[in-house]
Protein backbone atom coordinates (compact mmCIF):
# COMPACT_ATOMS: atom_id res chain seq x y z
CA UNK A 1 98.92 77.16 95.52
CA UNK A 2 96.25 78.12 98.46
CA UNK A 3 93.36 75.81 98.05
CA UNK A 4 91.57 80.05 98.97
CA UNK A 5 92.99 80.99 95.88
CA UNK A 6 90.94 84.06 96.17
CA UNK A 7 93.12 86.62 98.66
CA UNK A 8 91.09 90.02 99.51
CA UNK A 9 93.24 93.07 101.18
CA UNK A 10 91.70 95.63 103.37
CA UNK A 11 93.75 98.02 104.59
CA UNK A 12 91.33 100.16 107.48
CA UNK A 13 93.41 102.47 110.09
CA UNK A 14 91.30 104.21 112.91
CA UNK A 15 88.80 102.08 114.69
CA UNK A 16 86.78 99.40 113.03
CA UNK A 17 83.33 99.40 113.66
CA UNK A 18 81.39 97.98 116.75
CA UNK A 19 79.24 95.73 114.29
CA UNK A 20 82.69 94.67 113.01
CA UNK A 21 82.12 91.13 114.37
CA UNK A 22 78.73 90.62 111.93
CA UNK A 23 80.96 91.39 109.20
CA UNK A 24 83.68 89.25 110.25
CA UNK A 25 80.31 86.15 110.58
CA UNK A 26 79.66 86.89 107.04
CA UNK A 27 82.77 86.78 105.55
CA UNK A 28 83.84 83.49 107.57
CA UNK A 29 81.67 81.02 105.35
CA UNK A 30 83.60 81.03 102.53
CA UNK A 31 86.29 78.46 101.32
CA UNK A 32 87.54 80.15 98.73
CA UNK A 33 88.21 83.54 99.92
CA UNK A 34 91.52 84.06 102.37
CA UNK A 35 91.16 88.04 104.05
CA UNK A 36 94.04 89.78 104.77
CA UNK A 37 93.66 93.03 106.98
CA UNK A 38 95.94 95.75 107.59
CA UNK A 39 94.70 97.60 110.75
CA UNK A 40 96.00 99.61 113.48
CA UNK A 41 93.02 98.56 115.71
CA UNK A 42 94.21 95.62 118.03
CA UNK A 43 90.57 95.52 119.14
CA UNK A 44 90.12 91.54 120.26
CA UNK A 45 87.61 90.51 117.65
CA UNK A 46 87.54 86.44 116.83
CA UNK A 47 89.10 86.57 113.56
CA UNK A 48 88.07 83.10 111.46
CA UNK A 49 90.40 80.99 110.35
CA UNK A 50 90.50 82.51 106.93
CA UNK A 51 91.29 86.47 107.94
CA UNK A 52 94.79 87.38 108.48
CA UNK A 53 95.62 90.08 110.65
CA UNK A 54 98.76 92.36 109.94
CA UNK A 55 99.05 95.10 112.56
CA UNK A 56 100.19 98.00 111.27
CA UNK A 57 100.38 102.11 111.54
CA UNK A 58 98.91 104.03 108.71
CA UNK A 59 102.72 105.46 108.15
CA UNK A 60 104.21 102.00 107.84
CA UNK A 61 101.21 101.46 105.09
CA UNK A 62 102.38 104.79 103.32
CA UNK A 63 106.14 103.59 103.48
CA UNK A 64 104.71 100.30 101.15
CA UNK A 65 102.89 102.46 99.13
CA UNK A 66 105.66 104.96 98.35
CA UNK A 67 107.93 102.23 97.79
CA UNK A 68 106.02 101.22 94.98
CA UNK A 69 104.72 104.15 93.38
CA UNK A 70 106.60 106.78 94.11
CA UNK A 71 108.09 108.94 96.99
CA UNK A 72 105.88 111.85 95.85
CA UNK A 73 102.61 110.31 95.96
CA UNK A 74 99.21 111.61 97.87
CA UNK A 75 98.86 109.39 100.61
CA UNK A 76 98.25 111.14 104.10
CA UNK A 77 94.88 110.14 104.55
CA UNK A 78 93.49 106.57 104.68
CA UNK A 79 90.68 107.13 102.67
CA UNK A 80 93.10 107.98 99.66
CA UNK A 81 93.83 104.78 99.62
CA UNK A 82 90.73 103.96 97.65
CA UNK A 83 92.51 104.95 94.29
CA UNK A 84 95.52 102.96 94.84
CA UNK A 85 93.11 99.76 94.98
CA UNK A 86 94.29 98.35 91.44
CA UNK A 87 98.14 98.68 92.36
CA UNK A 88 97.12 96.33 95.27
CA UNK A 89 98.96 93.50 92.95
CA UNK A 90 102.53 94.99 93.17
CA UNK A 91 102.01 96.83 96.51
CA UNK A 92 101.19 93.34 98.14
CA UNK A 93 102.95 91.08 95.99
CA UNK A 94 104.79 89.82 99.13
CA UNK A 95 101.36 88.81 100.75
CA UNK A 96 99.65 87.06 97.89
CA UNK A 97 102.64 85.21 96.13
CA UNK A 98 100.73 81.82 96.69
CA UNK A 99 97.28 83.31 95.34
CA UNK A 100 95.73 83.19 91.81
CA UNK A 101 93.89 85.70 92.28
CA UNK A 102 94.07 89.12 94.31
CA UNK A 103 91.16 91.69 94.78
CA UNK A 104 89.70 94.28 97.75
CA UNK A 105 86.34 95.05 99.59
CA UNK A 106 84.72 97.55 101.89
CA UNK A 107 84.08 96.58 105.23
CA UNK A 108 80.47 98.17 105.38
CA UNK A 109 79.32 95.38 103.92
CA UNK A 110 77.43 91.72 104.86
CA UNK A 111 78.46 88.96 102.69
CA UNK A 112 75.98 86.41 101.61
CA UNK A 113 76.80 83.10 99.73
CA UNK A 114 80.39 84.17 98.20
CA UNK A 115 81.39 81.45 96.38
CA UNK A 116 78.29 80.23 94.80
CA UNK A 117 78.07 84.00 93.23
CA UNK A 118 81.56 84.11 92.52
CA UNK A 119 81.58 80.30 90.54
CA UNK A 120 78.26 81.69 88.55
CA UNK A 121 80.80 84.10 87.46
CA UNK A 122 83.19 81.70 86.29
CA UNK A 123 85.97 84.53 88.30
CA UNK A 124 88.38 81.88 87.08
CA UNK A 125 87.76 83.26 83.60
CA UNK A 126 88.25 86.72 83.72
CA UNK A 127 90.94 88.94 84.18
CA UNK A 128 88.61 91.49 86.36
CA UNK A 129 85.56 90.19 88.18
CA UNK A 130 83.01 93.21 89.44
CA UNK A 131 83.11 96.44 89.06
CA UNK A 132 83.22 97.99 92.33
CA UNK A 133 85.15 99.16 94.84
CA UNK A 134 83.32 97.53 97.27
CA UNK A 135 84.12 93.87 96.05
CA UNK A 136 86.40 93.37 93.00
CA UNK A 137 89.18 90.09 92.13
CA UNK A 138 91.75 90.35 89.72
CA UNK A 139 93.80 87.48 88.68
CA UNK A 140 97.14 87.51 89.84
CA UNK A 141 99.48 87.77 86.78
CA UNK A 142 102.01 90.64 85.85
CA UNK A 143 100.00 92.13 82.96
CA UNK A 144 96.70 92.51 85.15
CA UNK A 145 98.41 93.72 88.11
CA UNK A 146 100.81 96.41 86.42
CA UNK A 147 97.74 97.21 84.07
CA UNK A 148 96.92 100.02 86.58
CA UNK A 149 99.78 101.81 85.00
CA UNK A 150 98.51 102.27 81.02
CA UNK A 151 97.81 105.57 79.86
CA UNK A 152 94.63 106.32 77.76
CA UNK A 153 95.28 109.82 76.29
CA UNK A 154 91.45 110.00 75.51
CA UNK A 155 90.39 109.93 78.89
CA UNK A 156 90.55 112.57 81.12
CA UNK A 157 93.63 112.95 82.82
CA UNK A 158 91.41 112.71 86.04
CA UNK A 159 91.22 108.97 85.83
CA UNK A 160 94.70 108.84 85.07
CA UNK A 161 97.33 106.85 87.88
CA UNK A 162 99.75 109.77 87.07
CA UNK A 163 96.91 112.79 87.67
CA UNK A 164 95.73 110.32 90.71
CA UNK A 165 99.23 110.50 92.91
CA UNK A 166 99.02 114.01 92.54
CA UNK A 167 96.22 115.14 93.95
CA UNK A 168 94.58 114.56 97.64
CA UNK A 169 91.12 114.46 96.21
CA UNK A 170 89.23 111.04 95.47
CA UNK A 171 89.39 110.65 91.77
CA UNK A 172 87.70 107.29 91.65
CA UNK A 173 90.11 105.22 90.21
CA UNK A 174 89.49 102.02 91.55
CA UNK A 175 86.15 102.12 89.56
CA UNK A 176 85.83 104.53 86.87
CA UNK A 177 89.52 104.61 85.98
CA UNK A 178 90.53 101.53 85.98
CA UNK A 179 87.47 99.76 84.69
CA UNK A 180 88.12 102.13 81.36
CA UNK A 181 91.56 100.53 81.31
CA UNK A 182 90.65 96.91 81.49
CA UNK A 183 88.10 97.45 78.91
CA UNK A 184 90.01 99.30 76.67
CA UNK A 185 92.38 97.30 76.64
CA UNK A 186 91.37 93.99 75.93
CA UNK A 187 91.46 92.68 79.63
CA UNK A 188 88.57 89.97 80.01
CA UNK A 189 86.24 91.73 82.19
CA UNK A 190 83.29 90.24 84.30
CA UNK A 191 80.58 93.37 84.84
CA UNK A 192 77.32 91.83 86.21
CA UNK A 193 77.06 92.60 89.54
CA UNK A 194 74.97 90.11 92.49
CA UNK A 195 75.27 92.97 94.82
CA UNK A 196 72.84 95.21 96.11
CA UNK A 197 73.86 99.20 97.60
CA UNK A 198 71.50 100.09 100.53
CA UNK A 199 69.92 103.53 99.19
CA UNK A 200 71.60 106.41 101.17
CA UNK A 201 69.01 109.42 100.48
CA UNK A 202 66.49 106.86 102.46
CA UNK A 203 66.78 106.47 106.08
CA UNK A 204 65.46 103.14 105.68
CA UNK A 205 67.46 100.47 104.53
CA UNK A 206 66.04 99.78 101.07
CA UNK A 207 67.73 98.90 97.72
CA UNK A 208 68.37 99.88 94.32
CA UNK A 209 66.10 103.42 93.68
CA UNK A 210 65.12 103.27 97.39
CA UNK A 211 61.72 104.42 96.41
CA UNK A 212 59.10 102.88 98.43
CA UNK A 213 57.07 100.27 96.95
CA UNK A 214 56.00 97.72 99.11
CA UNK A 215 56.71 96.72 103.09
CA UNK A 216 60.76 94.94 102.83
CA UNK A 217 63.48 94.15 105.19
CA UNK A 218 66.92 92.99 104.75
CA UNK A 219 68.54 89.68 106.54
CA UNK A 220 71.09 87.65 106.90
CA UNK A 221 69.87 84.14 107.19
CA UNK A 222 71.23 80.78 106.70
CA UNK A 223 74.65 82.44 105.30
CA UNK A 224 73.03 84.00 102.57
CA UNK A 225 72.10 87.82 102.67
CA UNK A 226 67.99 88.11 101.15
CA UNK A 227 65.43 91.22 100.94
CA UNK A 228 62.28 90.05 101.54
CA UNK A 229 58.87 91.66 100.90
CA UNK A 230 55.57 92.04 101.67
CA UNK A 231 53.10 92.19 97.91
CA UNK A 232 49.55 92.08 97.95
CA UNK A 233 49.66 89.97 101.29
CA UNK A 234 52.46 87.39 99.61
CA UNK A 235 55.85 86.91 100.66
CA UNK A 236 58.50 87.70 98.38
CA UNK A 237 62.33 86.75 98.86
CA UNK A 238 65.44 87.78 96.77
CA UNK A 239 69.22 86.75 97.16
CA UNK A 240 72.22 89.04 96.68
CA UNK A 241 75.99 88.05 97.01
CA UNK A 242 76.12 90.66 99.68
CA UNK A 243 74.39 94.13 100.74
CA UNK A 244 77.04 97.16 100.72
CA UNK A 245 75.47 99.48 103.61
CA UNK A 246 76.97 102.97 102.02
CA UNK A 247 77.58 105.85 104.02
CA UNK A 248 75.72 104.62 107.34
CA UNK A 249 78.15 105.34 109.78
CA UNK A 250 78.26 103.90 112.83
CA UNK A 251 75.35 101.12 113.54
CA UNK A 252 73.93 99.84 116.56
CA UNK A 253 74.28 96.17 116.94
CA UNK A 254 73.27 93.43 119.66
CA UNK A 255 76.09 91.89 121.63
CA UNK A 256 74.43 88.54 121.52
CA UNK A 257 74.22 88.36 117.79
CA UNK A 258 76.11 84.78 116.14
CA UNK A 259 74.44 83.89 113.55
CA UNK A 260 70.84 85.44 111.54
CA UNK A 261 70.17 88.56 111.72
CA UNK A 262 67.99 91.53 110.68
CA UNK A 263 70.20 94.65 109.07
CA UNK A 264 67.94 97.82 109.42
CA UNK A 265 68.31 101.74 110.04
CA UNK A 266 67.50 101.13 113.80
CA UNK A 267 70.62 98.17 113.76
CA UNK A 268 71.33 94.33 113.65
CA UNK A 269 69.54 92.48 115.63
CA UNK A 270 68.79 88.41 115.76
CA UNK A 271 66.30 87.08 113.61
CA UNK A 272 63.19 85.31 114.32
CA UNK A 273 61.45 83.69 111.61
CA UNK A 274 58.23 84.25 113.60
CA UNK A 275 58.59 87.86 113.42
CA UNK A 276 57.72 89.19 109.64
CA UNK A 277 54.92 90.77 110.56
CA UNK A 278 56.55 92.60 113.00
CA UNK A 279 59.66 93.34 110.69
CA UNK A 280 57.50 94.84 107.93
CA UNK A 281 55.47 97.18 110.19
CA UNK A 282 58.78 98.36 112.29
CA UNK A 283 61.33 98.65 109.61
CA UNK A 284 60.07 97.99 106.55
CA UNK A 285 57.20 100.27 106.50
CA UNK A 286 57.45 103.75 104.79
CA UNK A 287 59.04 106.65 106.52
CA UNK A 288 57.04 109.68 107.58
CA UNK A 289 57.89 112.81 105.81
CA UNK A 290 59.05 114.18 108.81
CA UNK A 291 61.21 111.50 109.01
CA UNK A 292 62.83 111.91 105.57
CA UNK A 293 62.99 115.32 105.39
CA UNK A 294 64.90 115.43 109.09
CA UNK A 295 66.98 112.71 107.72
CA UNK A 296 67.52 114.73 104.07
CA UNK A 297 68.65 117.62 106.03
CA UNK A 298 71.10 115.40 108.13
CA UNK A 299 72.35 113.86 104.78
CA UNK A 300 73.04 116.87 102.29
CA UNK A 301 75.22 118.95 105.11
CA UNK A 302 77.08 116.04 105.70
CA UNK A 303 78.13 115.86 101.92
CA UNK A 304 78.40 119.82 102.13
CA UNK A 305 80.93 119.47 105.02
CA UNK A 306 82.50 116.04 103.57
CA UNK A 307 82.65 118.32 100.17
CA UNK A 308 84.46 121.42 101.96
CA UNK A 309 86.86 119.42 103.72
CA UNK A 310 88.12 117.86 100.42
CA UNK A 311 88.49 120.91 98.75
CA UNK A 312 90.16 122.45 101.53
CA UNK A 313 92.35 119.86 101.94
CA UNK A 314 93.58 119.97 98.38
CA UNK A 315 94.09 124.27 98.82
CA UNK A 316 96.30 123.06 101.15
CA UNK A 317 98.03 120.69 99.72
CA UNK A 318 98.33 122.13 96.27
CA UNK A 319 97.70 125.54 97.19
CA UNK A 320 97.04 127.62 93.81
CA UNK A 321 96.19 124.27 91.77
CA UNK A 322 92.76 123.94 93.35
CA UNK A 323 90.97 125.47 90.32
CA UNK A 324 92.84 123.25 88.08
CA UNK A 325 91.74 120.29 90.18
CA UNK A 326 87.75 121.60 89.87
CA UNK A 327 88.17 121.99 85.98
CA UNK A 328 89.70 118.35 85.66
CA UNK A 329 86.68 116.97 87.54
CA UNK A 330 84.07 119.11 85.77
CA UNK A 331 85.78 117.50 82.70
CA UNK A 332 85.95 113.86 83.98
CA UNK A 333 82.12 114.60 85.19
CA UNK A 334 80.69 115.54 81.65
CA UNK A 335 82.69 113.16 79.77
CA UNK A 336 81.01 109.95 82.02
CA UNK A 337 78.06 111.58 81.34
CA UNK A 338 78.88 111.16 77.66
């Protein structure tokens, strides 16, 4: 049994990110986390010793996929490959046979302190640790991995793996779906998360609401990832296993960058503990509304177009089924809400 017992797939085709490397830093501290990548990018990055690298083509991926689930299944678009995250177990078995436990994570994310979150979890204990697509472990046993598989005829058939390899549109699964199964049927789940989403309807990088409150900036320092703040003229620090950066795109980063450093809408850059002051009136301070509102506009017509080009997409694919697929996510929609 890997001493790692922990092994974390990402499958990302097209090119990774220039900040890739900061990522790479992050994830590199851990000792009980082994990262396997499937990539067509043979960009020269320095890989630690616990990342292995499987170059691939997106088509070879799709040939694993359909091998496992099906010859007819959705899968001409990376992205898809979001809701096939909880058949990871069975698609991979081949790559995690000496693992206890088997999970996924973005790559628009900087890791903190991994382990010390994941053993105040007690991951050892659970069937599912986390709930996100972003960062979630299963354990590595037959029941958890072909769980992925049980129908719930009270759910809508939108979160269903059957409704899922049918359609081209992003249904979700790897969260809503499949965190229904585990808890409906009696899978031990873990739910707390020590993770923190940078706000995406700010342009600066704040967390939870994203509301502003007081002066803050985000860091990763010491191999721990912390938002610190400025109240009333005190400093204020709090840890997170890791800050997902949603939907920012591409980020400017310094080349020089190898260990601390600031994560902010205007990029990474190296960190100077003799710099606060300066962080909290650059980047932490409040936007201007001219700001936000130019950044609001930028922000809802790229969901409009993201929104258009899935719909279209599925026309195509399914051609006269399209209002079907609307009616099953209206559905899915107001039954979460219920």
């Amino acid at each position: 049994m890997n001493s790692n017992n922990i092994a974390i797939i990402i499958p990302y085709f097209g090119k990774l990110p220039s900040w890739f490397n900061l990522f790479l830093i992050s994830a590199s501290k851990t000792k009980i986390v082994t990262f396997i990548l499937f990539t067509d990018d043979e960009t020269k990055f320095n890989y630690p010793i616990n990342f292995n690298v499987n170059y691939c083509s997106f088509a070879d991926l799709s040939k694993m996929f359909k091998k496992t689930l099906g010859q007819s299944i959705y899968l001409e678009n990376p992205y898809k490959i979001c809701d096939y995250r909880p058949a990871f177990g069975k698609v991979f078995k081949d790559y995690i046979g000496e693992f206890s436990f088997w999970g996924h994570c973005d790559i628009d994310i900087i890791f903190g302190d991994i382990d010390k979150y994941l053993l105040n979890a007690n991951y050892q204990n659970f069937d599912r640790t986390f709930t996100y697509g972003h960062f979630s472990i299963y354990s590595n046993t037959d029941k958890i991995n072909n769980a992925f598989t049980i129908k719930l005829n009270h759910i809508p058939k939108f979160f269903d793996i059957n409704y899922v390899k049918k359609t081209s549109y992003p249904c979700n699964f790897d969260e809503v779906g499949m965190n229904v199964i585990i808890k409906e049927s009696g899978f031990s789940f873990f739910e707390k998360s020590y993770c923190a989403n940078v706000n995406s309807n700010f342009i600066k990088y704040r967390l939870g609401s994203g509301v502003y409150e007081y002066p803050s900036f985000l860091a990763y320092v010491g191999s721990s990832v912390y938002e610190f703040k400025l109240v009333e003229g005190e400093y204020e620090t709090k840890e997170f296993m890791y800050f997902h950066l949603q939907n920012r795109g591409e980020i400017n980063s310094e080349e020089k960058i190898t260990n601390d450093f600031v994560i902010s809408h205007k990029g990474f850059f190296s960190f100077n503990k003799n710099s606060f002051a300066t962080y909290f009136a650059e980047i932490g301070s409040k936007e201007t509304e001219y700001e936000q509102q130019e950044f609001n506009k930028f922000t809802k017509e790229k969901e409009k177009k993201n929104t258009i080009n899935k719909i279209k997409r599925e026309f195509f694919y399914k051609k006269g089924l399209i209002f079907s697929l609307l009616i099953n996510r209206y559905l899915a929609l107001k039954w979460l809400n219920s």
